[in-house]
Each structure stands twice: as C-alpha cells, then as structure tokens.
Protein backbone atom coordinates (compact mmCIF):
# COMPACT_ATOMS: atom_id res chain seq x y z
CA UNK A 1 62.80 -20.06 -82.20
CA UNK A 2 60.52 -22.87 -83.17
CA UNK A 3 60.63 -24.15 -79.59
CA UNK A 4 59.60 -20.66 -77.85
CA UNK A 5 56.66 -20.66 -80.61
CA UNK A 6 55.41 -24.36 -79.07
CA UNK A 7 55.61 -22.98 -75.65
CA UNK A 8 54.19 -19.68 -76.05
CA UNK A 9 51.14 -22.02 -77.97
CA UNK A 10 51.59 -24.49 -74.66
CA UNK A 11 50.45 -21.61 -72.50
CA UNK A 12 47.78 -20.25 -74.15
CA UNK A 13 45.83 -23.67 -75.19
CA UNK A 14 46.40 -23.86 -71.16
CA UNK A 15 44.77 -20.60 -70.23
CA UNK A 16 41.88 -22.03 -72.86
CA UNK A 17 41.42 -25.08 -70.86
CA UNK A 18 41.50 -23.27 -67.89
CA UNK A 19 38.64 -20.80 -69.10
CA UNK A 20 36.70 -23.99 -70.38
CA UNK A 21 37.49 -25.67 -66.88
CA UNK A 22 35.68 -22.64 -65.55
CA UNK A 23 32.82 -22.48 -67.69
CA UNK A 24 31.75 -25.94 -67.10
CA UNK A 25 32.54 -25.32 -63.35
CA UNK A 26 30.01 -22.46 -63.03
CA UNK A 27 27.20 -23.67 -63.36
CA UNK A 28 27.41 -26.49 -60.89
CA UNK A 29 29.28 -23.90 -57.88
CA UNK A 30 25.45 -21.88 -58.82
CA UNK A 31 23.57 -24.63 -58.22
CA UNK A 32 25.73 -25.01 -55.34
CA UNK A 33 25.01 -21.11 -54.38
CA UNK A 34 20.92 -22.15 -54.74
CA UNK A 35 20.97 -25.04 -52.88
CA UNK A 36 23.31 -23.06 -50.15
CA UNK A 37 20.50 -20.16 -50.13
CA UNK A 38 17.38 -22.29 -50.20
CA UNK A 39 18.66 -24.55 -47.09
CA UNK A 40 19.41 -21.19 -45.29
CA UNK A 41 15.77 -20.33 -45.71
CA UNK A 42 14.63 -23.45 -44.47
CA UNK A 43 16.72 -22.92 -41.35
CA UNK A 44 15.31 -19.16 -41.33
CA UNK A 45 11.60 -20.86 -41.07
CA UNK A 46 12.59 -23.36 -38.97
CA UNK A 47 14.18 -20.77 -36.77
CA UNK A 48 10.60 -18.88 -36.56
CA UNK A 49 8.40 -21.90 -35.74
CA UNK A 50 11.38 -22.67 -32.95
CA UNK A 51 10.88 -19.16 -31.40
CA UNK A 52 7.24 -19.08 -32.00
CA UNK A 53 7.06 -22.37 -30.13
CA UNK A 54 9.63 -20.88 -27.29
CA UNK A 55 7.60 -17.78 -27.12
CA UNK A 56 4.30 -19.93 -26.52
CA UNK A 57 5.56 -22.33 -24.53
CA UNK A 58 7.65 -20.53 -21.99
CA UNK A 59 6.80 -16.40 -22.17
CA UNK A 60 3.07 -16.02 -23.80
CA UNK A 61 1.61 -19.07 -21.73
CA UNK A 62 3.56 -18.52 -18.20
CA UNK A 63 2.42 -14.81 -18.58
CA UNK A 64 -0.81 -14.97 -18.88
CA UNK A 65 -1.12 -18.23 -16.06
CA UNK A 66 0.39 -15.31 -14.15
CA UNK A 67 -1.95 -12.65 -14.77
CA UNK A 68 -4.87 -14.98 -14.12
CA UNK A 69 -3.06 -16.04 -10.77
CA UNK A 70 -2.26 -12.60 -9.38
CA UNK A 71 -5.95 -11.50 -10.51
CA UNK A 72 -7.24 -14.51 -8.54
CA UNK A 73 -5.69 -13.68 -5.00
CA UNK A 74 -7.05 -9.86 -5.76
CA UNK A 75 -10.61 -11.87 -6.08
CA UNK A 76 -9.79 -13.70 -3.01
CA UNK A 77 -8.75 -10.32 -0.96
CA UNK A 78 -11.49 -8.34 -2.56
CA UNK A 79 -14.37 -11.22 -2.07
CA UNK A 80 -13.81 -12.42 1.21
CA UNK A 81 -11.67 -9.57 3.18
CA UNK A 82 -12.90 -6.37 1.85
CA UNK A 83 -16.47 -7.66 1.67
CA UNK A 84 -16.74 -7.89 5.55
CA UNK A 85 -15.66 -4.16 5.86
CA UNK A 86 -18.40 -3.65 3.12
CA UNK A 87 -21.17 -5.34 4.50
CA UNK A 88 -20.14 -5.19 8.54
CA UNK A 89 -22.98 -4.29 10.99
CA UNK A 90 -22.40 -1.66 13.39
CA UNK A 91 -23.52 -2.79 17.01
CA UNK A 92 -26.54 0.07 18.48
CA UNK A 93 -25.68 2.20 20.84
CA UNK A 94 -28.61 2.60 24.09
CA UNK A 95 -28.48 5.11 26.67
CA UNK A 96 -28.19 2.46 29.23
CA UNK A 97 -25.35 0.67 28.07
CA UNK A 98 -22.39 0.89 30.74
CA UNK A 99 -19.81 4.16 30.26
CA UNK A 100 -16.72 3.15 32.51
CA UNK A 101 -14.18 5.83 32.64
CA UNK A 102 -11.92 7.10 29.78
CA UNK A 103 -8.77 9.40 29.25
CA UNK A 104 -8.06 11.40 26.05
CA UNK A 105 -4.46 11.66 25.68
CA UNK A 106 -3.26 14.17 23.35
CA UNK A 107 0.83 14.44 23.16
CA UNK A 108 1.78 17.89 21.39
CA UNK A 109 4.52 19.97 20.83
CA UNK A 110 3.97 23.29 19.61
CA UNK A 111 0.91 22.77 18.51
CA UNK A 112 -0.37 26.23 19.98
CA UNK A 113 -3.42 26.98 17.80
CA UNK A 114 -4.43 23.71 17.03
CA UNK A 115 -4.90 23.18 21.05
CA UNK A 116 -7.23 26.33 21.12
CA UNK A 117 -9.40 24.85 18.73
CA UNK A 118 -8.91 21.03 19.44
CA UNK A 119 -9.48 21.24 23.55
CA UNK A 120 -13.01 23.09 23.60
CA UNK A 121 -14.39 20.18 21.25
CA UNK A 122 -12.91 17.35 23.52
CA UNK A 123 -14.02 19.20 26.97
CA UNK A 124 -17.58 18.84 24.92
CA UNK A 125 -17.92 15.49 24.55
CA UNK A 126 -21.33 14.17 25.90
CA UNK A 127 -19.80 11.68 28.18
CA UNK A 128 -20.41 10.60 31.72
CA UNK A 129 -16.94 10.24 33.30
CA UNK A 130 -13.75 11.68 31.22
CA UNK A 131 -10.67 13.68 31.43
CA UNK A 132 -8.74 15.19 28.63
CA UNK A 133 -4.73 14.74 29.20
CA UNK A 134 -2.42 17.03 27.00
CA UNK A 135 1.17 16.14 27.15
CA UNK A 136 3.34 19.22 26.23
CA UNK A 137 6.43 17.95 24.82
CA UNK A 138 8.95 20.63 25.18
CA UNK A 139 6.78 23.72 23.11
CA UNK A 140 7.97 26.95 22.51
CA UNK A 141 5.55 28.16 21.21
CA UNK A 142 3.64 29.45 23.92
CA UNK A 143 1.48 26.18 24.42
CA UNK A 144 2.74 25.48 27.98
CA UNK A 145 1.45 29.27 29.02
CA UNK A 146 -1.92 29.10 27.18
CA UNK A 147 -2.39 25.54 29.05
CA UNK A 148 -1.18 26.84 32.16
CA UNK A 149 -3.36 30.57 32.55
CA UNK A 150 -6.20 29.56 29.30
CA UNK A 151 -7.89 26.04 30.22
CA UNK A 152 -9.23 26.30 33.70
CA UNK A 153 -12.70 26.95 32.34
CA UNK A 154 -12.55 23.78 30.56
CA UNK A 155 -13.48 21.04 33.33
CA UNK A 156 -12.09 17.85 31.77
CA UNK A 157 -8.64 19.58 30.91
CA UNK A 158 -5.54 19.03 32.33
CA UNK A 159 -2.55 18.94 31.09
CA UNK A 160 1.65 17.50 31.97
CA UNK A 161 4.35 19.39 30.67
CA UNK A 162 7.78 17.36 29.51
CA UNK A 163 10.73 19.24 29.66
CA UNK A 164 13.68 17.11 28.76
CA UNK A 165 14.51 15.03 25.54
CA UNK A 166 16.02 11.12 26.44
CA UNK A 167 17.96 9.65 24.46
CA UNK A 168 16.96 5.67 24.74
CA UNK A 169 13.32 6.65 23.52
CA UNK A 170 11.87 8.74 20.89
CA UNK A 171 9.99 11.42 22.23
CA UNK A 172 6.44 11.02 21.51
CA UNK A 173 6.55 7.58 22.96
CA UNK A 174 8.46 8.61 26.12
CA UNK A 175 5.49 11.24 26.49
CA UNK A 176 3.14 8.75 25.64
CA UNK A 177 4.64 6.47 28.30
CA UNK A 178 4.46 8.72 31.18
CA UNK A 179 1.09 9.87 29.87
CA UNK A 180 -0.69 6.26 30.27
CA UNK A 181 1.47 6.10 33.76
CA UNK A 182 -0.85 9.30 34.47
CA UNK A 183 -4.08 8.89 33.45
CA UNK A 184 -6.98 8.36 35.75
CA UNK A 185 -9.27 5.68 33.95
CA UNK A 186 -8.12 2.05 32.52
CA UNK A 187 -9.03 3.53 28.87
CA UNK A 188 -7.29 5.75 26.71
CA UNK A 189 -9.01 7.42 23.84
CA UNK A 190 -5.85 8.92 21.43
CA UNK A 191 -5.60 11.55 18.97
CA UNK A 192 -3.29 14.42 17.81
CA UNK A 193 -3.39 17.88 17.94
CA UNK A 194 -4.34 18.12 13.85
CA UNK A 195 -7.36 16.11 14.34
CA UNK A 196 -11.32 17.42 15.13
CA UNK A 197 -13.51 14.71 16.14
CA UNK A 198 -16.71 14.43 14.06
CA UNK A 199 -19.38 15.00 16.38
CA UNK A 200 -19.79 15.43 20.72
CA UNK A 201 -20.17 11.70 20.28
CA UNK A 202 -16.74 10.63 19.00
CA UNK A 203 -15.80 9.78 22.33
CA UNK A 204 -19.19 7.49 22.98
CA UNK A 205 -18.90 5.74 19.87
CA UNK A 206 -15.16 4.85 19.76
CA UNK A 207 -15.35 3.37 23.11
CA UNK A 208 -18.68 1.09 22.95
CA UNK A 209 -17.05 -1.84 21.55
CA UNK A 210 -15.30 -1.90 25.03
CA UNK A 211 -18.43 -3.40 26.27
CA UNK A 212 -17.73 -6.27 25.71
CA UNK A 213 -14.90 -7.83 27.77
CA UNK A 214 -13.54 -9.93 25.85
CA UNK A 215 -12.38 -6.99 23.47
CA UNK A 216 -9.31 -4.49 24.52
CA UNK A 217 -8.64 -2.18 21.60
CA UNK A 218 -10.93 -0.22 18.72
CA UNK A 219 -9.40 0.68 15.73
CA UNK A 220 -11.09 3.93 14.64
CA UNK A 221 -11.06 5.96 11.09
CA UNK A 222 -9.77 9.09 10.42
CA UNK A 223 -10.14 10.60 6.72
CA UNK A 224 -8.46 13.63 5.45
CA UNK A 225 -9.65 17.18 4.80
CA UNK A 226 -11.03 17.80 1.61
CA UNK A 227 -8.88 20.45 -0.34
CA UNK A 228 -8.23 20.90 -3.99
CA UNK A 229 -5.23 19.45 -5.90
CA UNK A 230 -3.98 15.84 -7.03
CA UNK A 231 -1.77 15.91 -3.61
CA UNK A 232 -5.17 15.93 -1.31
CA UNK A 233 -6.48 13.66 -3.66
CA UNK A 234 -3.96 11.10 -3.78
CA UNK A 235 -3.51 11.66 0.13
CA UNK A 236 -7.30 10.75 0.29
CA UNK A 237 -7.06 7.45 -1.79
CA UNK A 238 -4.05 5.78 0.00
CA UNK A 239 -6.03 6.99 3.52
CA UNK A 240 -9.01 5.31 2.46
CA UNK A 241 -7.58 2.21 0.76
CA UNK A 242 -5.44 1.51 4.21
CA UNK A 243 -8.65 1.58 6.31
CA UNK A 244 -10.39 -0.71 3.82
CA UNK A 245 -6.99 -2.85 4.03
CA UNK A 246 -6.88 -2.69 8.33
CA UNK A 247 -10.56 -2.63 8.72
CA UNK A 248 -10.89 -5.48 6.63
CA UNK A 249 -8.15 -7.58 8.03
CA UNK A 250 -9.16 -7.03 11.52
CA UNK A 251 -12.50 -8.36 10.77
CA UNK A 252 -10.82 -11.63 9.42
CA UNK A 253 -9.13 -12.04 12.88
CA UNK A 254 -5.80 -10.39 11.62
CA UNK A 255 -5.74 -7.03 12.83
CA UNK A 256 -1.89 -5.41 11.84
CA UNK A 257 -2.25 -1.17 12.67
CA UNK A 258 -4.26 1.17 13.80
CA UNK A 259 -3.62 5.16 13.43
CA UNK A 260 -3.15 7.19 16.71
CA UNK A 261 -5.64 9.87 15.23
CA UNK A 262 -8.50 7.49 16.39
CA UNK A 263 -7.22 4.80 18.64
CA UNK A 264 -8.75 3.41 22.16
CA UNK A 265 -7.32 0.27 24.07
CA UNK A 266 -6.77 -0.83 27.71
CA UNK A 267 -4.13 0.10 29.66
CA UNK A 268 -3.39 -2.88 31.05
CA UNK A 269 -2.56 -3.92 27.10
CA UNK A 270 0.20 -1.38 27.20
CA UNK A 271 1.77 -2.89 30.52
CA UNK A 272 1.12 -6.64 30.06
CA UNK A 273 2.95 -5.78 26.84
CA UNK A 274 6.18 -4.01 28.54
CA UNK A 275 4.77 -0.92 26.08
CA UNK A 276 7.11 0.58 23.07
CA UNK A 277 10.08 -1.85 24.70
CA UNK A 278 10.33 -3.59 21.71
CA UNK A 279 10.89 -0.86 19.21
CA UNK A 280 11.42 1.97 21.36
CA UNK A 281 14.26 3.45 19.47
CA UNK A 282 12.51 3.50 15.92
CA UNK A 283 10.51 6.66 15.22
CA UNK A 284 7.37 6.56 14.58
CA UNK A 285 5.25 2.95 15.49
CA UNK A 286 3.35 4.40 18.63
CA UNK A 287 0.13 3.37 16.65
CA UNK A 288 0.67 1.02 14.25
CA UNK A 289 3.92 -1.03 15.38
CA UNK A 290 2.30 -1.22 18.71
CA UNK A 291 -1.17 -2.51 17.58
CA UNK A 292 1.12 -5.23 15.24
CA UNK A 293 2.73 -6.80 18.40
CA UNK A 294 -0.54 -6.20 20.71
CA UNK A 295 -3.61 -6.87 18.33
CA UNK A 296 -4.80 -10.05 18.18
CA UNK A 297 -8.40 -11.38 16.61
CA UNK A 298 -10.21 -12.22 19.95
CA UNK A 299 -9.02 -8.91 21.40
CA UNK A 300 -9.34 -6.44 18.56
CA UNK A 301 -12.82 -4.44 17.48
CA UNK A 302 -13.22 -1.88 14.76
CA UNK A 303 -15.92 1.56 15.13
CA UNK A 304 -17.32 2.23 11.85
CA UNK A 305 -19.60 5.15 13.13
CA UNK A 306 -19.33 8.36 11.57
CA UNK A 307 -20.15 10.18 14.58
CA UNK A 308 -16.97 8.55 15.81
CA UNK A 309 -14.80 9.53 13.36
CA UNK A 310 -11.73 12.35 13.67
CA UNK A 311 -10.79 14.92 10.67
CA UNK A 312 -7.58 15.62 10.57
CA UNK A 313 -5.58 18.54 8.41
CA UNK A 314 -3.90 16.88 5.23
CA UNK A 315 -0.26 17.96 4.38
CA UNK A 316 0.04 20.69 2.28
CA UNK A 317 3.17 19.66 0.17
CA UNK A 318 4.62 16.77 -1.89
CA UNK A 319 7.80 17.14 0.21
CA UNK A 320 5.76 17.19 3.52
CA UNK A 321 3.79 14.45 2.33
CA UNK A 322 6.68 12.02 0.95
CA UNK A 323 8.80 12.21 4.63
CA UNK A 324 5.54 10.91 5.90
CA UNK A 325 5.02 8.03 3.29
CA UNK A 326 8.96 7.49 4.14
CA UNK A 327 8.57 7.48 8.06
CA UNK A 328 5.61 5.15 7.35
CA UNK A 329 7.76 2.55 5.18
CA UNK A 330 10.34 2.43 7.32
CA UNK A 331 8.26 1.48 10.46
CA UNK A 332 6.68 -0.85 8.26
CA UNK A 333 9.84 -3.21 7.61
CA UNK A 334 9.58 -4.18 11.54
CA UNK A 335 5.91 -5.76 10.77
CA UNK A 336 5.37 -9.21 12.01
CA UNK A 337 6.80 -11.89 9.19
CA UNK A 338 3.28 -12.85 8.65
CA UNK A 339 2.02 -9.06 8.31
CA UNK A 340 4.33 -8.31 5.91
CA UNK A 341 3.75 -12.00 3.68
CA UNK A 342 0.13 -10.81 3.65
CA UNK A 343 0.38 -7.50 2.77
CA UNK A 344 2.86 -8.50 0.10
CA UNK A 345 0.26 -10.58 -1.50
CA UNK A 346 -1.92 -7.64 -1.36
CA UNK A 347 -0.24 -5.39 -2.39
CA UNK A 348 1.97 -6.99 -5.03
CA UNK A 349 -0.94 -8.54 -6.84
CA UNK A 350 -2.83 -5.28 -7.11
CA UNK A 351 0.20 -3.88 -8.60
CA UNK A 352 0.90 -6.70 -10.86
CA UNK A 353 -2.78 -7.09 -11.59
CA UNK A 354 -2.15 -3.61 -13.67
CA UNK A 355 0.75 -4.43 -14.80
CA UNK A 356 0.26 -7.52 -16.79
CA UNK A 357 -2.85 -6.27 -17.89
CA UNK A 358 -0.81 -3.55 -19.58
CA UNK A 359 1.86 -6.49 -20.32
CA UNK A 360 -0.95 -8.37 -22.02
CA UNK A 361 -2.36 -5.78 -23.89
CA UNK A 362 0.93 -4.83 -25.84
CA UNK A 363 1.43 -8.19 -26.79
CA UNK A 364 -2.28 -8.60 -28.24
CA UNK A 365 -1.73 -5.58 -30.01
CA UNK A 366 1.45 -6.78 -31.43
CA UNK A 367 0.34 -9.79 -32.74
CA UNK A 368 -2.85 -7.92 -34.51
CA UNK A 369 0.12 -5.79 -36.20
CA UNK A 370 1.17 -8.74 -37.36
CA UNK A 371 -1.61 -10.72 -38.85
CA UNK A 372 -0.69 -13.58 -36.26
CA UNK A 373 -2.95 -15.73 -34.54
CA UNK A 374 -3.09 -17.11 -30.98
CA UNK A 375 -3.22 -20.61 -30.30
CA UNK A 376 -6.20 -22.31 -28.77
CA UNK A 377 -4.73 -23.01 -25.67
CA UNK A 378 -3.48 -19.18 -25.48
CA UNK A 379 -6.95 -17.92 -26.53
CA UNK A 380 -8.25 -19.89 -23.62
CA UNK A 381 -6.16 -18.41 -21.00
CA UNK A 382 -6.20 -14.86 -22.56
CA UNK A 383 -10.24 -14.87 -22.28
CA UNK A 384 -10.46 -16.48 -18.76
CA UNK A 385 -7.94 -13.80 -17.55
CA UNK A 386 -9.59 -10.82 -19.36
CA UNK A 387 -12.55 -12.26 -17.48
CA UNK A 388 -11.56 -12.77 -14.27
CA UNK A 389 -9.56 -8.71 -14.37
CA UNK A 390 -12.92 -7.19 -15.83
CA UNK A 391 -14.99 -9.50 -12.89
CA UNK A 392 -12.56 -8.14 -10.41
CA UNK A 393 -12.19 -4.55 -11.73
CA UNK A 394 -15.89 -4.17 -11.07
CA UNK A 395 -15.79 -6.04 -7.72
CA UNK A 396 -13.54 -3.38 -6.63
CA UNK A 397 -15.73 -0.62 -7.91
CA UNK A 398 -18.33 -1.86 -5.80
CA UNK A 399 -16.97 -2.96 -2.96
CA UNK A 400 -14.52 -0.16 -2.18
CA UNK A 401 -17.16 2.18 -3.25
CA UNK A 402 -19.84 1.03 -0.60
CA UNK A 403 -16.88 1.51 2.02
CA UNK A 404 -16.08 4.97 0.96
CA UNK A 405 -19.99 5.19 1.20
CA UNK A 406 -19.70 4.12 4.72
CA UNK A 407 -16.83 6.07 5.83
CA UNK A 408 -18.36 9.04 5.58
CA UNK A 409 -18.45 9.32 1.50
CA UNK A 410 -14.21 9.60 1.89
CA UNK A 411 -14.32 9.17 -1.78
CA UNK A 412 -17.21 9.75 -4.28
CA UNK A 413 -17.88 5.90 -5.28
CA UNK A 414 -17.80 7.06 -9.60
CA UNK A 415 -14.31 7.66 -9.25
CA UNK A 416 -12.85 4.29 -7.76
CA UNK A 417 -12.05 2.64 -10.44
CA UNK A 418 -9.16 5.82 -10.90
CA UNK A 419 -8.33 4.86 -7.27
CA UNK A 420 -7.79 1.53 -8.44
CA UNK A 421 -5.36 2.34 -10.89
CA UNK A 422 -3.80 5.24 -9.11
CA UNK A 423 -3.08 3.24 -6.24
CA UNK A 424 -1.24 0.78 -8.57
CA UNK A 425 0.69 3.40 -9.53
CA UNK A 426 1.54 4.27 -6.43
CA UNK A 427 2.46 1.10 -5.01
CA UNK A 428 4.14 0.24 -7.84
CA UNK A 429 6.94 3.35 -7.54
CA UNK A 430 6.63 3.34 -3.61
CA UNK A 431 8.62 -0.44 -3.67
CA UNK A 432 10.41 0.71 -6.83
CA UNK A 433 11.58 3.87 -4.51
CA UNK A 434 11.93 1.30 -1.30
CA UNK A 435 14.32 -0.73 -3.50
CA UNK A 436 16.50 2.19 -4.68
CA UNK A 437 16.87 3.15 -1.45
CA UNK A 438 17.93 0.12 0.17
CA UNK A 439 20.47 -0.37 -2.66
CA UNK A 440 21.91 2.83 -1.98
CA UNK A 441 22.42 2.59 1.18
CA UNK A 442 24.34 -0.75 0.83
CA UNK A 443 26.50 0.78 -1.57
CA UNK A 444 27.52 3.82 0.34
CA UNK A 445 28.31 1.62 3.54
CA UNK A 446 30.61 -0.25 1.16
C-alpha cells in the first residue's frame, strides 16, 4: 500500500518536472520561432533586390536596347530609302524625244465588260507607233465573239485567242509567253483587264525612261479605287505602303517587284532570261517573281507620273481580298535570299517598333502603380528610345505623306500616322497567320 502511494507520488512529481521542463523550454523554442521568422524576411528582401536586379539586368535593359535598335533600322529605312521616293525628280518629257514602238499586252479571261470599257481607252492613247494585244484565255463569256465581230473600229486592237489549258505552266504565264512570242515591237507595256489608265498619256509616260539605253524595265504605280469601308481602306494602305517599299528600293539599286497592272520592260529581258522557266509552275509571280530574278539596279527605272498611272477596281470582300494577300505570300517565299533578309528587316522592325512601344509602355505604367523608380541607366535608355520612336513616328508622317502626295494623293497625308499603326497590325497577324499555316501543314503531312 505504502509502496503504490510512493509511486503514484513518483509519477506525478514527474509530470511536474515535465511541465516545468516545458515552461522553461518555451520561451527559448519562441525566440527560436522569431529568429526563424525574421531570417525568412531577410531572405524575402533579399529575394526582391535579387529579382529586381535580374529584372534590370537581363529583361528591363535588353528590352529597351531592343526597342531603340529596331527603331533605329526603321530611321535608317525611313531616312535614306523612303526619302529618295519622297524627294525623286521626275525626268521632262519633250515632244521630240524618240517613241520606238510598243505593245500593250492584256491577258484576260472572261473579262467581257471590263474589255468594252478597257480597249477604247488603250486604242486612245496619244502615241506614235502602238498595238494593243488581248490574249483571250479560254472565256466563256462571250469575250472571244465581242473581240472577234466588236473591235475592228478600234485600229490598234488585235487580239489571240488560247484555247487549251497545259499542264507544265500556269495559265496566265503560258498566255503571257506566247503573247511576248507575238508582239510586234521590242516593248511591252502590261496591264489587266480591271485596270483604266489615268490619262491618253499613260502609255507616253510609262515608257520614257526607256530612253535611255542603259535601262530595260519601268516599274509603274497603280492605286486602288476609292470606295467606302475599312476593307478599301486597308486595301489602299498596304497598296500604297508596297509602292513606297518597291519604289524606294529600286531607287537604292535594289529593285525586288513590280505589279503587272503597270509594268513595261524589253523583250529581249524576257528571253535572255529563259522567261517564267524558273518558277513556271507556281501561280501567280508573272510580275513580281519575274522582276526579282530580272531587275537589277543599272537596268531598272521607276515612272512616278500621274498621267502614267493605272486605276484598277479594288476587291469587294474580305474573303476576295485575303486569297489575294495569300496568293501574294506564297509567291513571296521564292524571293531572292537577300530580298527576303531585307524585307524582313523592314518589315519586322516596323512591327516590333509598335510592339515594344506597347511592351514599354505597360511596364512604365506598372512601375508608376507601384511607387518604383527606374534606375539611371534605365532612365537613359527609356528617354533615348522614346526619342528616337517619337523622331521616327513623325519622319514617317512626313515622308510617307509627301509620297501619297505624289502618287496621286493615294492617301490623305493627316491620316498616316493610322497607316502607320494599321500596317503594324497588319503585318504583325499576316506572319502570325504565315506561321500557323506553315505549322499546320507540317502537322497534317505527319
């Protein structure tokens, strides 16, 4: 009894000492705690200036070196290869200056009432010696009877009629083939069916450069229909912007397209050349895949005259208008390595131009959100790029403006600097788009 009493005392002076044990203990394992917390704050800070530093260092920095790079090759393009367009002096025509022969070639295929309208105005043209060729490409819509029993009192007009389809050539440039086999003079003078020349002297102007001897082709202009709606407009924009970009490299002794709507070269370039040989499956490239193998700077002019121009009938809808942009892109992938490096740079660094702008922007906003500061090295490069965009933002204003002023007011020059942006846009989802594409396709050939 008295020995259960001494153990039953045993254990509970042991659950004191264990309490006590406790007591003391807690204190110290808080301080512990503390000292636990407080070092995890430290880290926390140490953490921020780390990713503040990273963020400087290798995003905020590299970003805006970047923005001020891509906005300097825009300067470069804008300065020295849009400027030439811009400021480029028109030789004078004189009523004595030498008019050798020239052929019109027209290839259509049921293109019925545009031909009633189109022919009078070339049979008008106030040239010496000319000839208007129409190549009927299989119509069926009653073009072959209308040139057959309609054109005889048009004296310039003649016309070949193509009745079969081959399959080792697409068909416009197997009629365009047997058209320059056919023509009387060593000059052609193209344009399509859709198009109206500006004035009884388009034919005059776009074939005075040929003067001199030394030059072979003229790269003419031909702007779009004004109509109402952001699809005309838009058409409009890109239209002008690629004249400013093939005008303007031509000038710099890199000529890359021209558009058959306004096109005149020797013949002899077709034949010296072997003709579409090269890329005489692919459709589309009779005008501008053509001029990238066979334009060089020495033999290459450009006709800025109004008089000279050709109007041609926009397309009507998005759908129309997008296989057109896509027939366009694909020809454009069999550019010259050095064409498409160029226009790369051109057109990548107008897109990105925009887009770090807008990249910029967020994060300047972000850190006024936050009550941060920039450093002095990244207050430095954010003013000399804001600079250097706002510089070439107006550059662009003015210098694309004068051209639109020159090709016959495309473009009213106030609204440019939308073009500007617009066209990023537009570049910007056209390679998006080009991407997709190509990354579809390799996935459904897998």
């Amino acid at each position: 009894m008295e020995g259960n009493r001494k153990c039953h005392s045993a254990k509970i002076q042991g659950k004191k000492q264990e309490g006590n044990k406790w007591k003391k203990g807690q204190p110290q394992q808080l301080i512990i705690l503390r000292s636990s917390f407080a070092l995890s704050s430290t880290d926390y800070r140490l953490f921020s200036i780390f990713a503040r530093n990273f963020s400087v260092c290798f995003v905020i920095i590299p970003l805006l070196i970047l923005w001020l790079l891509v906005v300097s090759i825009q300067l470069i393009f804008i300065l020295f290869i849009y400027s030439q367009t811009a400021f480029y002096r028109q030789s004078t025509r004189h009523n004595d200056d030498p008019r050798p022969g020239v052929s019109i070639v027209v290839c259509a295929r049921n293109e019925l009432e545009n031909l009633k309208e189109l022919l009078p105005l070339l049979d008008a043209q106030q040239y010496p010696d000319f000839e208007v060729l129409v190549m009927d490409d299989r119509s069926t819509d009653g073009t072959h009877l209308f040139l057959k029993n309609e054109i005889s009192d048009l004296s310039h007009v003649r016309f070949i009629r193509v009745d079969k389809e081959h399959e080792h050539v697409t068909s416009k440039k197997y009629a365009l083939t047997i058209a320059l086999k056919k023509v009387m003079y060593p000059t052609v003078l193209l344009t399509d069916a859709d198009c109206r020349p500006a004035t009884a002297d388009w034919l005059a102007g776009m074939v005075f450069p040929l003067n001199n001897p030394n030059k072979a082709i003229v790269l003419g202009f031909s702007p779009y229909e004004h109509r109402p709606g952001l699809l005309n407009f838009l058409i409009r924009s890109e239209t002008l912007f690629t004249a400013v970009q093939y005008f303007s490299l031509a000038l710099a002794g890199r000529p890359y397209m021209g558009v058959g709507r306004n096109l005149a070269y020797r013949t002899r370039v077709f034949f010296d050349n072997r003709g579409f040989y090269s890329h005489i499956n692919v459709v589309g490239g009779d005008d501008d895949l053509f001029m990238n193998e066979v334009a060089k700077g020495a033999n290459t002019a450009i006709c800025l005259d109004p008089a000279a121009f050709t109007w041609s009938k926009p397309k009507e809808t998005w759908a129309e208008w997008r296989a057109q942009k896509q027939r366009h892109l694909n020809v454009g992938k069999y550019y010259k390595p050095g064409h498409k490096i160029r226009l790369g740079l051109l057109v990548g660094s107008h897109v990105l131009s925009w887009f770090l702008a807008l990249i910029v922007g967020l994060i300047v906003l972000e850190y006024k959100l936050q009550h941060d500061s920039f450093t002095a090295d990244e207050w430095l490069l954010l003013l000399t790029g804001t600079g250097a965009f706002i510089f070439r933002w107006i550059a662009f204003w003015a210098i694309v403006g004068r051209i639109s002023y020159r090709l016959s007011h495309t473009l009213h020059w106030a609204i440019v600097p939308v073009i500007d942006i617009l066209l990023a846009i537009y570049y910007g989802l056209a390679g998006a788009m080009t991407i997709v594409t190509k990354r579809k396709k390799r996935l459904y050939w897998r």
